[in-house]
N, C-alpha and C. Protein backbone atom coordinates (compact mmCIF):
# COMPACT_ATOMS: atom_id res chain seq x y z
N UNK A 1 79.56 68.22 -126.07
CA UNK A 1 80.29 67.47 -127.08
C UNK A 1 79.31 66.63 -127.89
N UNK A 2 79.75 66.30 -128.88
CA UNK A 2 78.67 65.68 -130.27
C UNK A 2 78.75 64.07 -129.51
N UNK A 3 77.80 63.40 -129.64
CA UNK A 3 77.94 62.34 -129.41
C UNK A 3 77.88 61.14 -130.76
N UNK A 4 78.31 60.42 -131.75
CA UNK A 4 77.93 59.99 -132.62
C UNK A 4 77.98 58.27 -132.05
N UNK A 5 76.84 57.72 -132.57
CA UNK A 5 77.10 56.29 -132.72
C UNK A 5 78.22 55.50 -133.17
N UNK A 6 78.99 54.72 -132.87
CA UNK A 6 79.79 53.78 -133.22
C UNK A 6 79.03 53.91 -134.88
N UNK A 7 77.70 53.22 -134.88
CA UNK A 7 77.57 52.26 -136.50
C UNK A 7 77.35 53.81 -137.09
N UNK A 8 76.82 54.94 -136.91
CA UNK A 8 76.90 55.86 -137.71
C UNK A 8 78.36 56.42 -138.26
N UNK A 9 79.24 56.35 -137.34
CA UNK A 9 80.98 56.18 -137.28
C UNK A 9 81.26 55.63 -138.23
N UNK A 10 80.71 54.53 -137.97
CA UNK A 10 81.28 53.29 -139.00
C UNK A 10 80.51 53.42 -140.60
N UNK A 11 79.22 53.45 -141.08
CA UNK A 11 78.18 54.38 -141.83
C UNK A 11 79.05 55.22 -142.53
N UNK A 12 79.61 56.52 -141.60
CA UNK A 12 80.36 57.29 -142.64
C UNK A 12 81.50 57.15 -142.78
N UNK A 13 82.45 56.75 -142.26
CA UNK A 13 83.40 55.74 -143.07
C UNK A 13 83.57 55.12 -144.07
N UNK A 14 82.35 53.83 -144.03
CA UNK A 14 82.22 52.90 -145.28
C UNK A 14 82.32 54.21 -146.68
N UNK A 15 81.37 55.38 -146.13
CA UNK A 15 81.22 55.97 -148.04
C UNK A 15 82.44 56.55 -147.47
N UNK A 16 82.99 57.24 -146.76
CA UNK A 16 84.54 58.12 -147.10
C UNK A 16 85.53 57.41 -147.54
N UNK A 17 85.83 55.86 -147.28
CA UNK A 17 86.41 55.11 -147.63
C UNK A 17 86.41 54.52 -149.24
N UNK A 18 84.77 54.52 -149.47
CA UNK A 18 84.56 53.93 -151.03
C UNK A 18 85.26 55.37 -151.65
N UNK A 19 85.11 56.14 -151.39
CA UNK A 19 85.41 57.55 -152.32
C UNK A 19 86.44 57.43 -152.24
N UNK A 20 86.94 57.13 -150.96
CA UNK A 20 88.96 57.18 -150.98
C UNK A 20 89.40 56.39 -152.52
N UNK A 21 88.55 55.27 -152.35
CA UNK A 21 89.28 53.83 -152.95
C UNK A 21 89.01 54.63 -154.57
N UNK A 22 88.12 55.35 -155.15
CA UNK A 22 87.56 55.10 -156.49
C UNK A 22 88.92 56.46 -156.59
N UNK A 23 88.83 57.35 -155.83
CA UNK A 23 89.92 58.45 -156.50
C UNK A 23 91.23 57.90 -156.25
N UNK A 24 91.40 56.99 -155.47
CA UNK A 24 93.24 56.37 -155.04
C UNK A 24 93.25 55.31 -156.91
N UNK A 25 91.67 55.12 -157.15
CA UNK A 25 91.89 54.49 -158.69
C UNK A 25 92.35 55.44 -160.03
N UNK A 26 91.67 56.22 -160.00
CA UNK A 26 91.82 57.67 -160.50
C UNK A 26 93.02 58.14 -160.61
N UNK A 27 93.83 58.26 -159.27
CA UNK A 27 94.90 58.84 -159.68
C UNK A 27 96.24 57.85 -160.28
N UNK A 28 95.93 56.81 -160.09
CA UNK A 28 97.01 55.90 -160.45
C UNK A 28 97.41 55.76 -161.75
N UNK A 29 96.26 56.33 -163.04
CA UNK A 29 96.91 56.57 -164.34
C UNK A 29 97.95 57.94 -164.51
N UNK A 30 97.37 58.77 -163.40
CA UNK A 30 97.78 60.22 -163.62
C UNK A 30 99.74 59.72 -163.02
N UNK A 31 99.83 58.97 -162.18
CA UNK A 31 101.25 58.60 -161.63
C UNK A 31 102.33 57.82 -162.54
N UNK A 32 101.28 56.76 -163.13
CA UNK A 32 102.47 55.42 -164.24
C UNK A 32 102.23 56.19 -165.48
N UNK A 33 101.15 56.71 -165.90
CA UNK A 33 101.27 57.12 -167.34
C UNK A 33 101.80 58.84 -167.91
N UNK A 34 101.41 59.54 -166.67
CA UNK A 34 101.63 61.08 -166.95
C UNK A 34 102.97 61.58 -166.12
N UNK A 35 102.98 60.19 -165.23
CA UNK A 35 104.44 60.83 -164.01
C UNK A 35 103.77 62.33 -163.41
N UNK A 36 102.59 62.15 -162.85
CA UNK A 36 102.47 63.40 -161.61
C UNK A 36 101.80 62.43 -160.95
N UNK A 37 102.65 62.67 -159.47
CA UNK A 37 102.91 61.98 -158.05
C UNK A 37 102.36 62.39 -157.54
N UNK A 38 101.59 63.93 -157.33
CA UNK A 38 101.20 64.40 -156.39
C UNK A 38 100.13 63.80 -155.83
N UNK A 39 99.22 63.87 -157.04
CA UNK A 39 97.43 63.45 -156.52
C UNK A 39 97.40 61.96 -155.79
N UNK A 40 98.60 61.27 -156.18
CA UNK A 40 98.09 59.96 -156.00
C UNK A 40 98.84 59.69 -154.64
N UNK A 41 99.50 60.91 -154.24
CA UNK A 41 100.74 60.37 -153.08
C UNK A 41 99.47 60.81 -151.71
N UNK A 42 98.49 61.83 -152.00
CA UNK A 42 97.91 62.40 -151.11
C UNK A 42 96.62 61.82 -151.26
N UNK A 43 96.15 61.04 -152.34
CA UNK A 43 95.01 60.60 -152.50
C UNK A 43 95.23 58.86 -151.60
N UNK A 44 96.23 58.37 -151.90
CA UNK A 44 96.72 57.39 -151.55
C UNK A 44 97.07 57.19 -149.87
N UNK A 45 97.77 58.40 -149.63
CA UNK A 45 97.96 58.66 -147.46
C UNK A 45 96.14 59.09 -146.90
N UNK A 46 95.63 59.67 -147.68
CA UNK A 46 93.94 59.69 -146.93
C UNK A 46 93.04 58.29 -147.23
N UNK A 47 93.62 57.25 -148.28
CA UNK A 47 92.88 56.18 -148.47
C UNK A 47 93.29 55.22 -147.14
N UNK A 48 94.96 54.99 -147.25
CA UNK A 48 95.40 54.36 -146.20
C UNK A 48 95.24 54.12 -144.99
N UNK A 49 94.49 55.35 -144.32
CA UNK A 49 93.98 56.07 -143.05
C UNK A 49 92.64 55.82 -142.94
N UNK A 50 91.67 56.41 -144.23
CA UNK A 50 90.86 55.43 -144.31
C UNK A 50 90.47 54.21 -144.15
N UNK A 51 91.13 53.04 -144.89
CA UNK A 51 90.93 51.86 -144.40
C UNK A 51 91.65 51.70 -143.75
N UNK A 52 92.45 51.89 -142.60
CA UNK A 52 92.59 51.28 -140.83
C UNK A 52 91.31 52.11 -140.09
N UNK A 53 90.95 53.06 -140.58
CA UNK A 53 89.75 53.67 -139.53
C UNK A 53 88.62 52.54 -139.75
N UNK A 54 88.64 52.26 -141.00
CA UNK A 54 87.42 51.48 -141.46
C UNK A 54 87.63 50.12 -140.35
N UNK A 55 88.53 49.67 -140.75
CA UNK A 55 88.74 48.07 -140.24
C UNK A 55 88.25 48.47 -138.70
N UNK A 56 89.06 49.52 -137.93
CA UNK A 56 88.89 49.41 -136.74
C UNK A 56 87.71 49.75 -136.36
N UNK A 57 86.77 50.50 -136.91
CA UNK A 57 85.43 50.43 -136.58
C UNK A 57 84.63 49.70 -136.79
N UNK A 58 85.23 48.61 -138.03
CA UNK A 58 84.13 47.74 -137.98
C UNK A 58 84.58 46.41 -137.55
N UNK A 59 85.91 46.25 -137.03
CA UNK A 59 86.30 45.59 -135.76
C UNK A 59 85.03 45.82 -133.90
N UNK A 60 85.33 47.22 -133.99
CA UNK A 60 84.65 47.55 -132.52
C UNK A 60 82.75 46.87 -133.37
N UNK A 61 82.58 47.49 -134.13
CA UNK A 61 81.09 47.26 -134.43
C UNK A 61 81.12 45.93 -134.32
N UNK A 62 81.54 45.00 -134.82
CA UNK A 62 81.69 43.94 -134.40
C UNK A 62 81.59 43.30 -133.23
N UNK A 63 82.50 43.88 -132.58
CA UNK A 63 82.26 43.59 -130.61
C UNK A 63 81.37 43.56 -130.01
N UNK A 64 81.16 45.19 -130.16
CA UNK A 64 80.20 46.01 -129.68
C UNK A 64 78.66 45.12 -129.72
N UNK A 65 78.16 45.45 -131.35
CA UNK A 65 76.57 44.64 -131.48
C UNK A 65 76.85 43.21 -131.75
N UNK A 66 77.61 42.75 -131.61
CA UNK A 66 77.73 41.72 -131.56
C UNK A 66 77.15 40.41 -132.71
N UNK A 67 78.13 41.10 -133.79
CA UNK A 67 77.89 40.45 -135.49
C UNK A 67 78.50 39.26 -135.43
N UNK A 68 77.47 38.42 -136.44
CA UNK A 68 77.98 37.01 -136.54
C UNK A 68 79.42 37.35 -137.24
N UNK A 69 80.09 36.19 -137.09
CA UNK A 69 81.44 35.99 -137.75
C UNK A 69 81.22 36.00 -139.74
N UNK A 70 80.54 35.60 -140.11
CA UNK A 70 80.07 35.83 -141.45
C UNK A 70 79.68 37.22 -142.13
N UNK A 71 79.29 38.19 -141.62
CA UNK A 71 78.65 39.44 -141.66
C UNK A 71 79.87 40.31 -140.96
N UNK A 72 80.58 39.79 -140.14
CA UNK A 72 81.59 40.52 -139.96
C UNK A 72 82.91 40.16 -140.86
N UNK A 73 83.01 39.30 -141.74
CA UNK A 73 83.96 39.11 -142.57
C UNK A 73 83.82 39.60 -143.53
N UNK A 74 82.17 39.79 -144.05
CA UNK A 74 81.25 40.60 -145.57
C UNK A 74 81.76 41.92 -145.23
N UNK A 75 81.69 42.31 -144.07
CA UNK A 75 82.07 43.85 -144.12
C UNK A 75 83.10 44.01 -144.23
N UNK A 76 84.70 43.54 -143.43
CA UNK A 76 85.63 44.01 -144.33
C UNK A 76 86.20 43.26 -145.77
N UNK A 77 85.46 42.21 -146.37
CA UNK A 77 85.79 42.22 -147.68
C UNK A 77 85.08 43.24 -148.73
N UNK A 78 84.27 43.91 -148.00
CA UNK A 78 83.18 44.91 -148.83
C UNK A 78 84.54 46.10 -148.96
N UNK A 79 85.29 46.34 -148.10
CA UNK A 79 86.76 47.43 -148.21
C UNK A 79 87.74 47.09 -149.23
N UNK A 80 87.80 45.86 -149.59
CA UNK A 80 88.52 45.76 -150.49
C UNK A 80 87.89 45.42 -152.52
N UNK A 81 86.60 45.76 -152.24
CA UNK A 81 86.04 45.76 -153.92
C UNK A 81 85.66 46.96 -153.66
N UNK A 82 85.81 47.74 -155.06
CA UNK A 82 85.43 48.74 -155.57
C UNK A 82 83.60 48.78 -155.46
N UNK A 83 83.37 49.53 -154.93
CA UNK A 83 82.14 49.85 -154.23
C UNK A 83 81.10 49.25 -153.80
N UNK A 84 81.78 47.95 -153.08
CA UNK A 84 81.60 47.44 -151.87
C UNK A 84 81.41 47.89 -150.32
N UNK A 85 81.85 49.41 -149.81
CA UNK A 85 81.33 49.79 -148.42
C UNK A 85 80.31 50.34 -149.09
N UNK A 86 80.09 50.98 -150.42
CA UNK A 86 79.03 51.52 -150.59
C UNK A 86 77.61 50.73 -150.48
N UNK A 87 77.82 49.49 -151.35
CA UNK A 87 76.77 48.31 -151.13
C UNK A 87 76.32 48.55 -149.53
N UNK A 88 76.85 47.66 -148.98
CA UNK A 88 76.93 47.61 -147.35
C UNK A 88 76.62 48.40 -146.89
N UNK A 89 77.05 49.79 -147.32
CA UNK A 89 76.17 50.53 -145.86
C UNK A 89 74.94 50.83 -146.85
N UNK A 90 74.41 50.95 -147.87
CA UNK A 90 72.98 51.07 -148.50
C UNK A 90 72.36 49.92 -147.91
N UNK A 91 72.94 48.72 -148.33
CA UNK A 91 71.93 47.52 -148.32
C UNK A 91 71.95 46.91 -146.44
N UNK A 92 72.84 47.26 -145.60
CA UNK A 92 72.85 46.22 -144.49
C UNK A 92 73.12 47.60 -143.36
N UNK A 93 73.84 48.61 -143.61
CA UNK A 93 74.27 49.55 -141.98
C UNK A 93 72.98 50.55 -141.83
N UNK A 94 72.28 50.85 -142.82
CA UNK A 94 71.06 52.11 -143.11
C UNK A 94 70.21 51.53 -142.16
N UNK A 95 70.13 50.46 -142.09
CA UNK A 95 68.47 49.90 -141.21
C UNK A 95 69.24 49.22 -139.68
N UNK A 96 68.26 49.76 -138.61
CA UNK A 96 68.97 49.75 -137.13
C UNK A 96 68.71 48.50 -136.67
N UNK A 97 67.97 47.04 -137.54
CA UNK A 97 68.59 46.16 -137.04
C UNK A 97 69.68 45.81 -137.18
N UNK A 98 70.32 46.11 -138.26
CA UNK A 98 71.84 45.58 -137.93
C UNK A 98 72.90 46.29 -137.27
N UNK A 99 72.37 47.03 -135.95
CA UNK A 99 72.89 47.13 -134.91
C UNK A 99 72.95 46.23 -134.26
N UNK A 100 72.24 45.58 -134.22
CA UNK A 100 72.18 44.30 -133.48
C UNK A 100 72.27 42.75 -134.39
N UNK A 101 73.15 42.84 -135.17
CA UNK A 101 73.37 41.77 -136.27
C UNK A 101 73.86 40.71 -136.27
């Protein structure tokens, strides 16, 4: 069986999540202005899923390496700005001290 790291877990998350967020933006003209539901109903249930996977991994990452309370609050406000997990995992999850953060 594959074994993956928690922070690599968490790593690819942050970008599956930023991508969720920029196309769940995307489709939201295609829904109020064109009235097609589709993209945004399915773009919208994989974002949603997305961020609870997100939170909860970077809940456990949290635990786990044992992040200050400040750095663990940066990361999930980084989920809610537009390409903010992207920041974060370039600038702070890429380098393996902040496994231990």
């Amino acid at each position: 069986m594959y074994n993956m790291s928690l922070l690599k877990a968490f790593r690819y998350t942050a970008i599956l999540e930023g991508i969720s967020y920029l196309l769940f933006g995307l489709t939201m003209p295609l829904k109020y202005m064109y009235d097609i539901l589709e993209p945004n109903f399915y773009v919208g249930m994989a974002h949603g899923l997305l961020f609870i996977l997100y939170c909860i991994l970077g809940l456990s990452c949290a635990i786990h390496y044992k992040w200050k309370f400040g750095f663990s609050v940066m990361a999930f406000l980084a989920s809610l700005i537009p390409f903010g997990t992207f920041y974060l995992e370039a600038k702070y999850l890429k380098k393996d001290e902040y496994a231990n953060h």
